[in-house]
N, C-alpha and C. Protein backbone atom coordinates (compact mmCIF):
# COMPACT_ATOMS: atom_id res chain seq x y z
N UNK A 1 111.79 49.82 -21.06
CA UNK A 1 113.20 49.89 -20.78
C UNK A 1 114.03 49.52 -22.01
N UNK A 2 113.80 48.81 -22.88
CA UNK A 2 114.35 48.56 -24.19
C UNK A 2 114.07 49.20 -25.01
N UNK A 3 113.29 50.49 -25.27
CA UNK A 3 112.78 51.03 -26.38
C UNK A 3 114.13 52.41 -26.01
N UNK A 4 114.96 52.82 -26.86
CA UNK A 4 116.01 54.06 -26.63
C UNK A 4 115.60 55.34 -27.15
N UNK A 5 114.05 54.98 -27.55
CA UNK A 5 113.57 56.40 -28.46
C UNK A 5 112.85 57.40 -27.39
N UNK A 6 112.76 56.53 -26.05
CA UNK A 6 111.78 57.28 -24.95
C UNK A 6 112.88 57.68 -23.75
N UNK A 7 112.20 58.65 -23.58
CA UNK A 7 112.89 59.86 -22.68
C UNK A 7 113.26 59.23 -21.05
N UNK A 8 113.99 59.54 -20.39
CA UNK A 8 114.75 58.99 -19.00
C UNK A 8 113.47 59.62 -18.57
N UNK A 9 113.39 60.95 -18.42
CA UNK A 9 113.16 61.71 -17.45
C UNK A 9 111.99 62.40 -17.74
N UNK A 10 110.81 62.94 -16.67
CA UNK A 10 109.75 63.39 -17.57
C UNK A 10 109.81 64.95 -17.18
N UNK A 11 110.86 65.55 -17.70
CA UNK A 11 110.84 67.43 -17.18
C UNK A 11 109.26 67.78 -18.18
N UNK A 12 109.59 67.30 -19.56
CA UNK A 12 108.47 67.69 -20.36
C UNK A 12 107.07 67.58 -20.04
N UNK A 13 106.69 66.44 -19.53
CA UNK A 13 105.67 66.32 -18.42
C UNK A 13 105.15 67.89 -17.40
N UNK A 14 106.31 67.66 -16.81
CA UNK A 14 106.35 68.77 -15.57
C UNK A 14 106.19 69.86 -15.73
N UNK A 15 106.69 70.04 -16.66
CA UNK A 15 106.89 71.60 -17.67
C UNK A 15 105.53 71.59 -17.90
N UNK A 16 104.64 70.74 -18.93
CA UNK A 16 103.50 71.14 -19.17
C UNK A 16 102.53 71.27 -18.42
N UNK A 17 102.66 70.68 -16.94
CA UNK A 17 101.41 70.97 -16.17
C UNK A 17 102.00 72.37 -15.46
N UNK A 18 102.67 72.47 -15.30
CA UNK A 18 103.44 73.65 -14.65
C UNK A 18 102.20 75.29 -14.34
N UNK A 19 101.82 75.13 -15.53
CA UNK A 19 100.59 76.11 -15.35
C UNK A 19 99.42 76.02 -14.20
N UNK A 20 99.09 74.90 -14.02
CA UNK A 20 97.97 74.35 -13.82
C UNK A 20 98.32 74.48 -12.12
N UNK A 21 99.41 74.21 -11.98
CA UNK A 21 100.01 73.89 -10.66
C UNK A 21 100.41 75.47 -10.00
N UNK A 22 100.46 76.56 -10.54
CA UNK A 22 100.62 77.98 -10.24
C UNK A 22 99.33 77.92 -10.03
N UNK A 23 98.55 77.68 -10.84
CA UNK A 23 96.84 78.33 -10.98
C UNK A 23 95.93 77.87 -10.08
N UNK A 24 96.59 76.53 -9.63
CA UNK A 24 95.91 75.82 -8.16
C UNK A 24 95.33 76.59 -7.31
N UNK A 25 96.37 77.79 -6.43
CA UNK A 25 95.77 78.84 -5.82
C UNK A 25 94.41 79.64 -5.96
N UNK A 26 94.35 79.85 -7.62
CA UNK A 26 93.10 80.44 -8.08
C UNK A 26 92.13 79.62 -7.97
N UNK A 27 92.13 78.53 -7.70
CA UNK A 27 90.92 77.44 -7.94
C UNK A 27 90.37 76.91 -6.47
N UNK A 28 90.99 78.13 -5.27
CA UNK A 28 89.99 78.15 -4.03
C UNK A 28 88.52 79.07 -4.15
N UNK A 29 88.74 80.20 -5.60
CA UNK A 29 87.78 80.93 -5.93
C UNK A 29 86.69 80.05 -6.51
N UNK A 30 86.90 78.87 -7.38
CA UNK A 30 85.96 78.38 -7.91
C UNK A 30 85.08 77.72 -6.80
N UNK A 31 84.29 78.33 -6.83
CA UNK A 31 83.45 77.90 -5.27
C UNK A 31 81.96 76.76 -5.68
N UNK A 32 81.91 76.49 -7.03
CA UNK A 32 81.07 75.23 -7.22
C UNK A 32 82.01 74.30 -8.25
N UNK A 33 81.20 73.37 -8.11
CA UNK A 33 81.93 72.27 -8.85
C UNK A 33 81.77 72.34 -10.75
N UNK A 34 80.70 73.13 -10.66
CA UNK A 34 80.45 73.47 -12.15
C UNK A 34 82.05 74.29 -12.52
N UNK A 35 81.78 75.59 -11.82
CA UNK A 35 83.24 75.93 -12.00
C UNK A 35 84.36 75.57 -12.21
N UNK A 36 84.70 75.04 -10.98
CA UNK A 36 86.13 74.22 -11.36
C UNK A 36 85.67 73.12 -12.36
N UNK A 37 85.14 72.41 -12.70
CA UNK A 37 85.11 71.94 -14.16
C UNK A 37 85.36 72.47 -15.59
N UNK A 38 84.62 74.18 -15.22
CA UNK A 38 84.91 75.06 -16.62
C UNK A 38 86.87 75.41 -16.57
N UNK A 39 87.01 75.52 -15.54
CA UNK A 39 88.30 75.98 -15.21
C UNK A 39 89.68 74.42 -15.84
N UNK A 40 88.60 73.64 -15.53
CA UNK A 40 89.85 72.63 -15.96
C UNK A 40 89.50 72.25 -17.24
N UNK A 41 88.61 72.32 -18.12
CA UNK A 41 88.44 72.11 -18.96
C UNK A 41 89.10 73.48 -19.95
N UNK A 42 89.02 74.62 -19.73
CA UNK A 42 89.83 75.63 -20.04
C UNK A 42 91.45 75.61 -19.87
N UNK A 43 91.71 75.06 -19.03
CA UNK A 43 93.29 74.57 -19.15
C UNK A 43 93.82 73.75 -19.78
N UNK A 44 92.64 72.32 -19.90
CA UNK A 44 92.94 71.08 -20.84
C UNK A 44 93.65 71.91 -21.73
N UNK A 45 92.28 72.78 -22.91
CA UNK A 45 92.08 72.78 -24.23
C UNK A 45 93.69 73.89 -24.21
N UNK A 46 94.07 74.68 -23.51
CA UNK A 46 95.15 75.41 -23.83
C UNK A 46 96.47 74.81 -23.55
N UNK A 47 96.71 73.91 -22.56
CA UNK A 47 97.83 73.01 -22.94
C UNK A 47 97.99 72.07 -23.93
N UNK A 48 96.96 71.63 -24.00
CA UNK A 48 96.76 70.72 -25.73
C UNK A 48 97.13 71.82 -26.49
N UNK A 49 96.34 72.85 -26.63
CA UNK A 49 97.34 73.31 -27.58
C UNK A 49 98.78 73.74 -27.91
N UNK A 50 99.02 74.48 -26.53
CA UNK A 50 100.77 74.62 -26.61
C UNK A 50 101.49 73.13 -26.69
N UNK A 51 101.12 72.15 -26.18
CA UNK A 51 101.47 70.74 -26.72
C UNK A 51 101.92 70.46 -28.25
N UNK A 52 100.63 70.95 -28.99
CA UNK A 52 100.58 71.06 -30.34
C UNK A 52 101.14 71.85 -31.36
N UNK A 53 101.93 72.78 -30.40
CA UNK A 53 102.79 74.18 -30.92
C UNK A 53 101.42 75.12 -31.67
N UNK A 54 100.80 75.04 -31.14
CA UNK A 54 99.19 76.03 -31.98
C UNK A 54 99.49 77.07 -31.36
N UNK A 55 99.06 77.98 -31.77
CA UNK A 55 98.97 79.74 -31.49
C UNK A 55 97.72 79.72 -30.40
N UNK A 56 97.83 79.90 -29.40
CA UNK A 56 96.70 79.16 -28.40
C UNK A 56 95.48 80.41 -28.76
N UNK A 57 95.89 81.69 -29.11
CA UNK A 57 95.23 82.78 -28.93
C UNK A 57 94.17 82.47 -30.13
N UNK A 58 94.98 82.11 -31.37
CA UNK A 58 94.30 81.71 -32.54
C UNK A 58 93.15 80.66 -32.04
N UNK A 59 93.91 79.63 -31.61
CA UNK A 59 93.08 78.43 -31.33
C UNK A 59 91.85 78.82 -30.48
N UNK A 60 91.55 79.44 -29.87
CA UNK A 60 91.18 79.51 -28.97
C UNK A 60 89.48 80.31 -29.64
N UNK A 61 90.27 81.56 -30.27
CA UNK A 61 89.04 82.33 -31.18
C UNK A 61 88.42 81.31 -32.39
N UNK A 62 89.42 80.55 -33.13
CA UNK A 62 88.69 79.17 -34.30
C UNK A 62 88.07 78.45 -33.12
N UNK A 63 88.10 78.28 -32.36
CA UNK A 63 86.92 77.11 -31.43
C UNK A 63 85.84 77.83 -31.08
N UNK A 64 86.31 78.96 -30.23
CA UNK A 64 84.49 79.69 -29.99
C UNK A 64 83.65 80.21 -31.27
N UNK A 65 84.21 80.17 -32.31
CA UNK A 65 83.52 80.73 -33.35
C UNK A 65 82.85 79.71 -34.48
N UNK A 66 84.01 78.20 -34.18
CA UNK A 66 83.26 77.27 -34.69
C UNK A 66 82.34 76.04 -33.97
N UNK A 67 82.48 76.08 -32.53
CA UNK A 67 81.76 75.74 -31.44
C UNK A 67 80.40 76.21 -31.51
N UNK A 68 80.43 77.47 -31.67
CA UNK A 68 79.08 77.72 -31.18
C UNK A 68 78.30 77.85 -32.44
N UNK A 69 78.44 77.14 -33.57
CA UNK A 69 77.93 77.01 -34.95
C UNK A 69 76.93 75.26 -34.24
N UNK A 70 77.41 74.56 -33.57
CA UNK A 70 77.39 73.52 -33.35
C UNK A 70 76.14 73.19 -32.48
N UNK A 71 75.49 72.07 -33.25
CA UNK A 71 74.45 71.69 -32.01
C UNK A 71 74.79 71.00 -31.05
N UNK A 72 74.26 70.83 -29.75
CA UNK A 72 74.53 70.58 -28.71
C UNK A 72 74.54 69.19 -28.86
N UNK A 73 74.00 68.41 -29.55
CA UNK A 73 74.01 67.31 -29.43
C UNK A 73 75.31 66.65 -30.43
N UNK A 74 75.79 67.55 -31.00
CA UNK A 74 77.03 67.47 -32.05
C UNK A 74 77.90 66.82 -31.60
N UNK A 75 78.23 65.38 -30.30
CA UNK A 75 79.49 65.66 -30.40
C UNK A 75 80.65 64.65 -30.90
N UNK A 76 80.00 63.76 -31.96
CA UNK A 76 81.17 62.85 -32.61
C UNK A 76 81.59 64.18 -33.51
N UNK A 77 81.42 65.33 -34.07
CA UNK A 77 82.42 65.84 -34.72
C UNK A 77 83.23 66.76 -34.27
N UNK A 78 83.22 66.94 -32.41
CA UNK A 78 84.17 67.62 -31.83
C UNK A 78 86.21 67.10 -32.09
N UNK A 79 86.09 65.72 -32.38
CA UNK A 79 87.33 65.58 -33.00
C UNK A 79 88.19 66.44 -33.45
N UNK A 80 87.66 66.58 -35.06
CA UNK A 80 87.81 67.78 -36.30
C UNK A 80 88.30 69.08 -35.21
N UNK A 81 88.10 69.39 -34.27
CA UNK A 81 88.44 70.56 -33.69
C UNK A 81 89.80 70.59 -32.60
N UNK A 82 90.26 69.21 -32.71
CA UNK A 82 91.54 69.27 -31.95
C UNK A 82 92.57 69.72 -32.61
N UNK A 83 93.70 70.18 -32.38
CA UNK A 83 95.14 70.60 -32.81
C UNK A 83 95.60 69.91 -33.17
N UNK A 84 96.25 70.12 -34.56
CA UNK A 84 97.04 69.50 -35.60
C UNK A 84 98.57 69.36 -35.55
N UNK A 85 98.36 70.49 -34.54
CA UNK A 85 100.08 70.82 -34.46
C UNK A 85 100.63 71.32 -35.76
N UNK A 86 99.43 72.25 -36.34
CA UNK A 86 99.95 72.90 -37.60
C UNK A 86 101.05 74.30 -37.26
C-alpha cells in the first residue's frame, strides 16, 4: 500500500490469462491428464512470451529447434531458453 509504483488494479493480469480462459472449453477434449498438462504447458510458454513482447511465432520455432538438440536429462540449462523480452 505504500509503494506508488504498483498498479491499483490488475486488468493486466486479466488480460493475460484471458486466453486460457476462452480455451477452457477446448480442454473438455483433453481427455487424459497427460494432455491437459501438454496443453497447459503450451499456454504457459506462449503467454510468457507475449508477456515478454517476443514474437511468439519466432519463439516458439527457436525452442523446438533448440529443445530438441537437448538431452533429456538437460535441465539446469532450460533457463538460457526463457524470453528476454528482446
Amino acid at each position: 500500500m505504500l509503494d506508488g509504483s504498483l498498479e491499483i488494479v490488475n486488468n493486466a493480469a486479466e488480460r493475460a490469462i484471458k486466453p486460457f480462459v476462452i480455451g477452457r472449453k477446448n480442454f473438455l477434449f483433453a481427455n487424459t491428464a497427460k494432455c491437459a498438462t501438454s496443453s497447459a504447458i503450451i499456454y504457459s510458454i506462449i503467454e510468457t512470451a507475449k508477456a515478454n513482447n517476443v514474437i511468439v511465432e519466432k519463439y516458439l520455432v527457436y525452442l523446438f529447434d533448440n529443445l530438441s538438440k537437448l538431452g533429456c536429462q538437460d535441465n539446469e540449462n532450460l533457463g538460457h531458453f526463457m524470453p528476454s523480452g528482446c
